[in-house]
N, C-alpha and C. Protein backbone atom coordinates (compact mmCIF):
# COMPACT_ATOMS: atom_id res chain seq x y z
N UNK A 1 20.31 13.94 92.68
CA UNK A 1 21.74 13.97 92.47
C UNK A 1 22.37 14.78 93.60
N UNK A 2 23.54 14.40 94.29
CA UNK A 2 24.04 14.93 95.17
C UNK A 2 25.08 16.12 94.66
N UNK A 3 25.87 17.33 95.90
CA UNK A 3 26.44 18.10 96.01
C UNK A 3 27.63 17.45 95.20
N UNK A 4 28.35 16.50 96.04
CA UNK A 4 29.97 15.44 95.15
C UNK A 4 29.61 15.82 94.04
N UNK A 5 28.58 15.98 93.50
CA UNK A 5 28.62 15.30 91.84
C UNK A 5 28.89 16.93 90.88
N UNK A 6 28.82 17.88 91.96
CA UNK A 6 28.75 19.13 90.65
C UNK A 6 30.30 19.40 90.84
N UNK A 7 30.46 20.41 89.28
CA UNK A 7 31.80 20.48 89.05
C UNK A 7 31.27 22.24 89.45
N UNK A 8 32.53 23.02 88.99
CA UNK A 8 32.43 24.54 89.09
C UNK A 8 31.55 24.58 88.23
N UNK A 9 31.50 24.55 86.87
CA UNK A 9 30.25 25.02 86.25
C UNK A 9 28.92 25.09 86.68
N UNK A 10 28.36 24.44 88.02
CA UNK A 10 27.42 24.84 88.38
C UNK A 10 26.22 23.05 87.98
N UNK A 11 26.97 21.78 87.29
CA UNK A 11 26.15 20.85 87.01
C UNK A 11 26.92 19.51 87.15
N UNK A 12 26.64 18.33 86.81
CA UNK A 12 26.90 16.96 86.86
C UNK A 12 28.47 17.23 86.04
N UNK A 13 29.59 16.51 86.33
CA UNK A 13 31.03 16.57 85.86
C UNK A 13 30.96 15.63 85.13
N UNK A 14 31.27 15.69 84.01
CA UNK A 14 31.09 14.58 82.69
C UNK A 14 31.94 13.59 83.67
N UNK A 15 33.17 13.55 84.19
CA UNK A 15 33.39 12.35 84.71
C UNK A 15 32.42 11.37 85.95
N UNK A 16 31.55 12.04 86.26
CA UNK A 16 30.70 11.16 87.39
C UNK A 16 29.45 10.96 86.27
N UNK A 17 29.14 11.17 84.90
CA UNK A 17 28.55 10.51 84.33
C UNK A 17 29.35 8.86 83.86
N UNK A 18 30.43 8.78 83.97
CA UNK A 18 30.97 7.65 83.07
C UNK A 18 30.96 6.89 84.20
N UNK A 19 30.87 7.02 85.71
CA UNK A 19 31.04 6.56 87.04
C UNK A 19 29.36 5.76 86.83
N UNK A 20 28.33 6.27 86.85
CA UNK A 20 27.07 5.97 86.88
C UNK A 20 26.88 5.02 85.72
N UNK A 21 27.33 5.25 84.59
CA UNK A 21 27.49 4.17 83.25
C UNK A 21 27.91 2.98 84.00
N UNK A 22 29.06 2.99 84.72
CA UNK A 22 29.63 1.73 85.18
C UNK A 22 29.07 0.65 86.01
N UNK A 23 28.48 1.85 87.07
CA UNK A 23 27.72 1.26 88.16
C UNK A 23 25.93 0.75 87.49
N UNK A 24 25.40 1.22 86.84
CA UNK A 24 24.68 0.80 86.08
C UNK A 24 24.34 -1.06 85.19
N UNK A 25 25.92 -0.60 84.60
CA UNK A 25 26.04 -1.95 84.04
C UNK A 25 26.56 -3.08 84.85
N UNK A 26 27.30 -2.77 85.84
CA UNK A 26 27.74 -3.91 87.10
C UNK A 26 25.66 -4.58 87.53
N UNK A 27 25.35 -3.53 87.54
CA UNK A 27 23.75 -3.75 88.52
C UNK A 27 23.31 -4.95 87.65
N UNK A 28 23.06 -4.57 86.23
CA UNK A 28 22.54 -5.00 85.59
C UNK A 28 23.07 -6.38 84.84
N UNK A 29 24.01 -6.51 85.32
CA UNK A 29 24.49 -8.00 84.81
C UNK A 29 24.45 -8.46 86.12
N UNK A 30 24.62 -8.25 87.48
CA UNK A 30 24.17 -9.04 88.23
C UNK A 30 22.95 -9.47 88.54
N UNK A 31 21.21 -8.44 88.10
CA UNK A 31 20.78 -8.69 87.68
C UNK A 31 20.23 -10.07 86.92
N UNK A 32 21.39 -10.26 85.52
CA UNK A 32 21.28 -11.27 85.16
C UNK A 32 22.07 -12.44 85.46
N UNK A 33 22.69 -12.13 86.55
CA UNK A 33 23.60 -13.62 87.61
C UNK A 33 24.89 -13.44 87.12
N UNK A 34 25.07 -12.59 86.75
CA UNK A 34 26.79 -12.36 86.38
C UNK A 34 27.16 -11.42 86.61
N UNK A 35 28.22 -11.33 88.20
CA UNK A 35 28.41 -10.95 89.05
C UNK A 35 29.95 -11.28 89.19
N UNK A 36 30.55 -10.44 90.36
CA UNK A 36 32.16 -10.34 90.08
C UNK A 36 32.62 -11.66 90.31
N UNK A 37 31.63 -12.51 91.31
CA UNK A 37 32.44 -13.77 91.66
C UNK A 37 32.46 -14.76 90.25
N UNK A 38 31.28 -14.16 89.55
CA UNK A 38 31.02 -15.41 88.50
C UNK A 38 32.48 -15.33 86.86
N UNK A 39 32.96 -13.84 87.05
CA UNK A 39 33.71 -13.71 86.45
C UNK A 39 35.41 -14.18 86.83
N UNK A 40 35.07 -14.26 88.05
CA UNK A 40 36.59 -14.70 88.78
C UNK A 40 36.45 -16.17 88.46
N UNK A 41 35.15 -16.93 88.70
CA UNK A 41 35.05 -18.43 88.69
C UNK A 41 35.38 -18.76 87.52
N UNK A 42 34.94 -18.15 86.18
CA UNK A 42 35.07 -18.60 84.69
C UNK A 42 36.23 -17.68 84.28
N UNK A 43 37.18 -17.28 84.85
CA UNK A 43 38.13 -16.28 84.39
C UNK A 43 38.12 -15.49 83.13
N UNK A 44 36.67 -15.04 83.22
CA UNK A 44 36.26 -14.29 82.06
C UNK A 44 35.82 -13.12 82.61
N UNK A 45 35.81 -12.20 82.15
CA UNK A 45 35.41 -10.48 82.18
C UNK A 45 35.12 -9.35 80.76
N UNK A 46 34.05 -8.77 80.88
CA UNK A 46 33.56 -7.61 79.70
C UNK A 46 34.16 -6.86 80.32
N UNK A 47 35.24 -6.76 79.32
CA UNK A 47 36.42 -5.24 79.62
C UNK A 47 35.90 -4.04 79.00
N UNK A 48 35.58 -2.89 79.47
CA UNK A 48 35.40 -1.94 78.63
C UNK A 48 36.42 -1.59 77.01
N UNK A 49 36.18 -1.94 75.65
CA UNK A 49 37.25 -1.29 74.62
C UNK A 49 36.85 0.20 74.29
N UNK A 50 35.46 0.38 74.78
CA UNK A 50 35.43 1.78 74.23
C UNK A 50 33.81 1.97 74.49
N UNK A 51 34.06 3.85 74.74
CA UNK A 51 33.03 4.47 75.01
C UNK A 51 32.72 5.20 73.94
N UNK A 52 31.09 5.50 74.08
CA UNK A 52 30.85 7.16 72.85
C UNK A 52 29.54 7.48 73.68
N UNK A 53 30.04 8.88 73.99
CA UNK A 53 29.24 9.18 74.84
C UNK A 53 28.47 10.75 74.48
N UNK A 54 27.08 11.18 74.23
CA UNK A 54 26.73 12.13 74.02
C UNK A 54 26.16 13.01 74.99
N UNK A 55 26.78 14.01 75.22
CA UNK A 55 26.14 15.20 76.04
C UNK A 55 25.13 15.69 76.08
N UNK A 56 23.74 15.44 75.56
CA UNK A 56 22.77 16.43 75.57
C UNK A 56 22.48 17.26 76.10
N UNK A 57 22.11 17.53 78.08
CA UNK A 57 21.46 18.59 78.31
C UNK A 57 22.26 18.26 79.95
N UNK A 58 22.30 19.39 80.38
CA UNK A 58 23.22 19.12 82.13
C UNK A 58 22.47 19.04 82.98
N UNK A 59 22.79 18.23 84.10
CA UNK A 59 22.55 17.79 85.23
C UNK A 59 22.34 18.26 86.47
N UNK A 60 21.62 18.75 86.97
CA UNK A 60 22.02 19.89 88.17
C UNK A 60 21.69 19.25 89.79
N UNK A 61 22.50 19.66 90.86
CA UNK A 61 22.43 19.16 92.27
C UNK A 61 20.43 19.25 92.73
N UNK A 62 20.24 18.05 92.84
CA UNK A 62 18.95 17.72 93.19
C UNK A 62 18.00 17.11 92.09
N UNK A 63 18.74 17.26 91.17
CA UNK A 63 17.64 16.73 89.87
C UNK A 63 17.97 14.86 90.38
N UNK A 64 16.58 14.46 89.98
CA UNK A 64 16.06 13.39 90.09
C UNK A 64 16.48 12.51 88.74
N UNK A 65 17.58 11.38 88.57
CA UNK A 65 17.59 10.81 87.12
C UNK A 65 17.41 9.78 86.90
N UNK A 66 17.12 9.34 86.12
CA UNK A 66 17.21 7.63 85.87
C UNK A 66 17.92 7.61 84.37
N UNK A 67 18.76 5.95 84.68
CA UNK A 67 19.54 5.74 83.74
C UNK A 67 19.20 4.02 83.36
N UNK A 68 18.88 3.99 82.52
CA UNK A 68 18.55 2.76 81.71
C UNK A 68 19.78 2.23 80.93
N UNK A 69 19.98 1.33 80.83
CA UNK A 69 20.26 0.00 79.66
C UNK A 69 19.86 -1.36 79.20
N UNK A 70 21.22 -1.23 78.37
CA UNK A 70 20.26 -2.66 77.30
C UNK A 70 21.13 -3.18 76.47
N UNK A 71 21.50 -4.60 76.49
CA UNK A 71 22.83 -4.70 75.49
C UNK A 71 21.96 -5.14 73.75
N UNK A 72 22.48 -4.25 73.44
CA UNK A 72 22.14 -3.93 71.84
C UNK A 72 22.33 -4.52 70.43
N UNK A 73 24.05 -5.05 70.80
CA UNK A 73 24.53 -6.19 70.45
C UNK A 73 25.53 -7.18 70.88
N UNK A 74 25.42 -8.25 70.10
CA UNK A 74 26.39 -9.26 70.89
C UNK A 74 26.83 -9.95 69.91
N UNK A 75 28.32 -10.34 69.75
CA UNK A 75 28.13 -11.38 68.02
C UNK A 75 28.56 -13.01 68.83
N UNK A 76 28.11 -12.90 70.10
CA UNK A 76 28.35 -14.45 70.96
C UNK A 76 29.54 -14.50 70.87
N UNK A 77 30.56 -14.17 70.27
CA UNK A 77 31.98 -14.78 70.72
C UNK A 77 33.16 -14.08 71.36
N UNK A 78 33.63 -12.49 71.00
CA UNK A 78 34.24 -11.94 71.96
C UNK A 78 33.41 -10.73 72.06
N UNK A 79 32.64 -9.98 71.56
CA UNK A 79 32.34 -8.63 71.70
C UNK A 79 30.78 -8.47 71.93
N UNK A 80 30.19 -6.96 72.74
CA UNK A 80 29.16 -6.60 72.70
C UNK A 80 28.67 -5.51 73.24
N UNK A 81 27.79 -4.67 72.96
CA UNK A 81 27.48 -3.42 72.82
C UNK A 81 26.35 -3.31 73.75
N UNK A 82 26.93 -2.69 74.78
CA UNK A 82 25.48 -1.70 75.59
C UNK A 82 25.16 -0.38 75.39
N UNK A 83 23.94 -0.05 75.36
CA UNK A 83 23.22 1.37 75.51
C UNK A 83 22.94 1.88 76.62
N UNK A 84 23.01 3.04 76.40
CA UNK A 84 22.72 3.69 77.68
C UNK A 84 21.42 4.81 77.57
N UNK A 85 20.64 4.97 78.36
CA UNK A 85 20.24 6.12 78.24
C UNK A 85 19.87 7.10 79.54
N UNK A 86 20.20 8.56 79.43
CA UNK A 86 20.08 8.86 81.19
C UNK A 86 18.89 9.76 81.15
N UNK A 87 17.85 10.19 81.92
CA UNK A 87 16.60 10.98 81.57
C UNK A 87 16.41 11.44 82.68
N UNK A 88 15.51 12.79 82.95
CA UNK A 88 15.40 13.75 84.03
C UNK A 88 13.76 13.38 83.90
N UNK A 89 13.18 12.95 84.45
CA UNK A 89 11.67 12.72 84.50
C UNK A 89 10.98 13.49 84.43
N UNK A 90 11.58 14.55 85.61
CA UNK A 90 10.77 15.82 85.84
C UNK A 90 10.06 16.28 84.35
N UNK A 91 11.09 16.28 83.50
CA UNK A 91 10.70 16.98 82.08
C UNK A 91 10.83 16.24 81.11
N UNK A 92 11.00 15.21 81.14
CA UNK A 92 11.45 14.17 80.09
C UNK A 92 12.41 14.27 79.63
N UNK A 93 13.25 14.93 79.54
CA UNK A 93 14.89 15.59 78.89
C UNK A 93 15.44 14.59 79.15
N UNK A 94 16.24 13.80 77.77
CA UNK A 94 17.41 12.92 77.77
C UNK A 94 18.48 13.71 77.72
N UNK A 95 19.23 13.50 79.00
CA UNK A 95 20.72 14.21 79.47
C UNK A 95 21.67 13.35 78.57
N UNK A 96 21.77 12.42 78.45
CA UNK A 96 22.65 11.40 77.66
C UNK A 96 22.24 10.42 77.21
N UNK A 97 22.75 9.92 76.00
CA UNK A 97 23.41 8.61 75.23
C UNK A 97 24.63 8.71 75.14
N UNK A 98 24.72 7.20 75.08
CA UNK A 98 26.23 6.75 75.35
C UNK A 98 25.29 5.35 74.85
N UNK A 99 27.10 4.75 74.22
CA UNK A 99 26.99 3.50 73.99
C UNK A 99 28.46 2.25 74.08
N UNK A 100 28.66 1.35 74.96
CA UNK A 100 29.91 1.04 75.43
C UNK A 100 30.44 -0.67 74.85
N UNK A 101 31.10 -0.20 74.22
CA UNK A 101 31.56 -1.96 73.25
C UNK A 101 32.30 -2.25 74.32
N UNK A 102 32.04 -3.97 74.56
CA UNK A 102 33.00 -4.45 75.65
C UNK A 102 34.01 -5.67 74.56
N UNK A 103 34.72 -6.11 75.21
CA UNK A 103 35.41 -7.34 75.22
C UNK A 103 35.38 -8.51 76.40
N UNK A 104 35.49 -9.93 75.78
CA UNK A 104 35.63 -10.61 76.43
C UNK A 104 37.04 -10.90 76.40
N UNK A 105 37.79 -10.79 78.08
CA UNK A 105 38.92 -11.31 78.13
C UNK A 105 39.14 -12.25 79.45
N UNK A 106 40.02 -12.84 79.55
CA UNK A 106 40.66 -13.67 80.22
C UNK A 106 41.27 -13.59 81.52
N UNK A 107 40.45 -13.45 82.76
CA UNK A 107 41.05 -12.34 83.76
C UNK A 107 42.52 -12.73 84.12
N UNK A 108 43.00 -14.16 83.80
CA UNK A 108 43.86 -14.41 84.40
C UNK A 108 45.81 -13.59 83.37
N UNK A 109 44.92 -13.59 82.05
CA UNK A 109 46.25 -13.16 81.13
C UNK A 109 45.80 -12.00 80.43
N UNK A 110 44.74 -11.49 80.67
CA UNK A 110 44.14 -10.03 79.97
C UNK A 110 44.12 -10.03 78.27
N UNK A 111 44.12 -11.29 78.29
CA UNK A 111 43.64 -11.58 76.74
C UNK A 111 42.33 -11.22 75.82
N UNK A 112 41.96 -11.59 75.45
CA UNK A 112 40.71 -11.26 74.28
C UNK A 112 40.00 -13.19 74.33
N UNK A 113 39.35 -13.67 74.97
CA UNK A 113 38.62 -15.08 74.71
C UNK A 113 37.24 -15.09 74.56
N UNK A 114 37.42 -16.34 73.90
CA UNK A 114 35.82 -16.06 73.80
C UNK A 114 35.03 -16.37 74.62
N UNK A 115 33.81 -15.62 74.53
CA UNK A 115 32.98 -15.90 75.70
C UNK A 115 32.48 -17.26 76.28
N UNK A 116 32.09 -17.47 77.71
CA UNK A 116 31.86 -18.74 78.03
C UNK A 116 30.02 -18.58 77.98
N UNK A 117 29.73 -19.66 77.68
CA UNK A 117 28.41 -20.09 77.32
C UNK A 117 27.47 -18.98 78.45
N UNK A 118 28.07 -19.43 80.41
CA UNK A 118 26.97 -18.18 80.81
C UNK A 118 27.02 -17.01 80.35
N UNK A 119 27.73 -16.20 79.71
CA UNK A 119 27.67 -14.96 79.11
C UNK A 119 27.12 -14.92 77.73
N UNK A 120 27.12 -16.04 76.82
CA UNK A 120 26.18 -16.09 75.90
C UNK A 120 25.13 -16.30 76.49
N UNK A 121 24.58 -16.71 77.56
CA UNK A 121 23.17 -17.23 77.80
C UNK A 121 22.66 -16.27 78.66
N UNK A 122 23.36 -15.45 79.83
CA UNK A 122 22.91 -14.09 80.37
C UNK A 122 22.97 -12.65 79.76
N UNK A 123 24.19 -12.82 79.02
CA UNK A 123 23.91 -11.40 78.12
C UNK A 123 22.70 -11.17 77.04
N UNK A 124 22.88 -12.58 76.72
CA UNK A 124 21.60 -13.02 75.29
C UNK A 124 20.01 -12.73 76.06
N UNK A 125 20.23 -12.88 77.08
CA UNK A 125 18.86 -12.87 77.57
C UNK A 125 18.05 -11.52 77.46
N UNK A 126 19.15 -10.59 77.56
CA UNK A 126 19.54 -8.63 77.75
C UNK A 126 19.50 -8.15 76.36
N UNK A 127 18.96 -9.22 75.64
CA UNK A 127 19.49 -8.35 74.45
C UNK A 127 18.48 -7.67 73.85
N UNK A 128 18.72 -6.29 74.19
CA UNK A 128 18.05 -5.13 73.61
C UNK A 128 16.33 -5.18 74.85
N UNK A 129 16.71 -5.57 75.99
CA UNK A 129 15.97 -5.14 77.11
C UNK A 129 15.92 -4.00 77.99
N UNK A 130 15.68 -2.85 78.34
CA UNK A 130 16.04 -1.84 78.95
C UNK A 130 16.13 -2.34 80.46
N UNK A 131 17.18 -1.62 81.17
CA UNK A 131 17.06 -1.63 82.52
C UNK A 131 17.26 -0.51 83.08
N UNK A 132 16.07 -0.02 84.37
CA UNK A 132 16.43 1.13 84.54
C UNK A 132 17.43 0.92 86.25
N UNK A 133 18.07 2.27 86.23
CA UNK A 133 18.70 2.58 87.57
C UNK A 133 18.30 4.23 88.18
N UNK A 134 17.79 3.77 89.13
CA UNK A 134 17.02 5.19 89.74
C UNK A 134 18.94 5.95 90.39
N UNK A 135 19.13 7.59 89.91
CA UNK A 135 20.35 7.87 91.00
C UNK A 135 19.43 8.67 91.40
């Protein structure tokens, strides 16, 4: 983990954890072929509706982390749930859970639609698979 990332307290700034959540889940759906162009092509997008995110243990400049996910649930038509989990290897210490409900909306009118079949068929594939991301 780099210098950017500490706050005054001396560890990781809860906001550059929600930064790594993001970048995480971008990886990992491209990963599964759904990628920014594929959301512009089907004018569909997983909007973030909401985070819950748990603090366990802090982060410090040089610690080594990995952050995994896995979508957990999906009910195929507008909504679905990824996990997160972030871990310090060195010691096994889980720094965080978090877990992020998306929506499917409509990039062109920021609506709520339902999902198009590749997102039932690439998210479905994820479901409840871990993926890790080395930071």
């Amino acid at each position: 983990m780099a210098s950017e990332h500490i706050d005054e307290l001396g560890h990781a700034n809860n906001a550059v954890y929600v930064t790594w959540l993001e970048r995480c889940a971008w990886q990992h759906s491209q990963s599964l072929g759904l990628g920014i162009d594929d959301y512009h092509r089907l004018d569909r997008a997983m909007a973030v509706l909401r985070h819950e995110i748990d603090y366990l243990a802090a982060a410090y400049e040089g610690d080594a982390l990995q952050l995994g996910t896995w979508i957990s649930e999906s009910d195929q038509r507008l909504k679905m749930k990824r996990n997160f989990q972030l871990i310090r290897p060195a010691d096994g210490t889980t720094l965080l859970r978090a877990q992020t409900t998306f929506v499917c909306i409509e990039l062109s009118s920021g609506k709520p639609k339902r999902m198009p079949v590749e997102f039932i068929d690439g998210y479905g594939r994820a479901l409840v698979q871990p993926y890790p991301l080395e930071l």
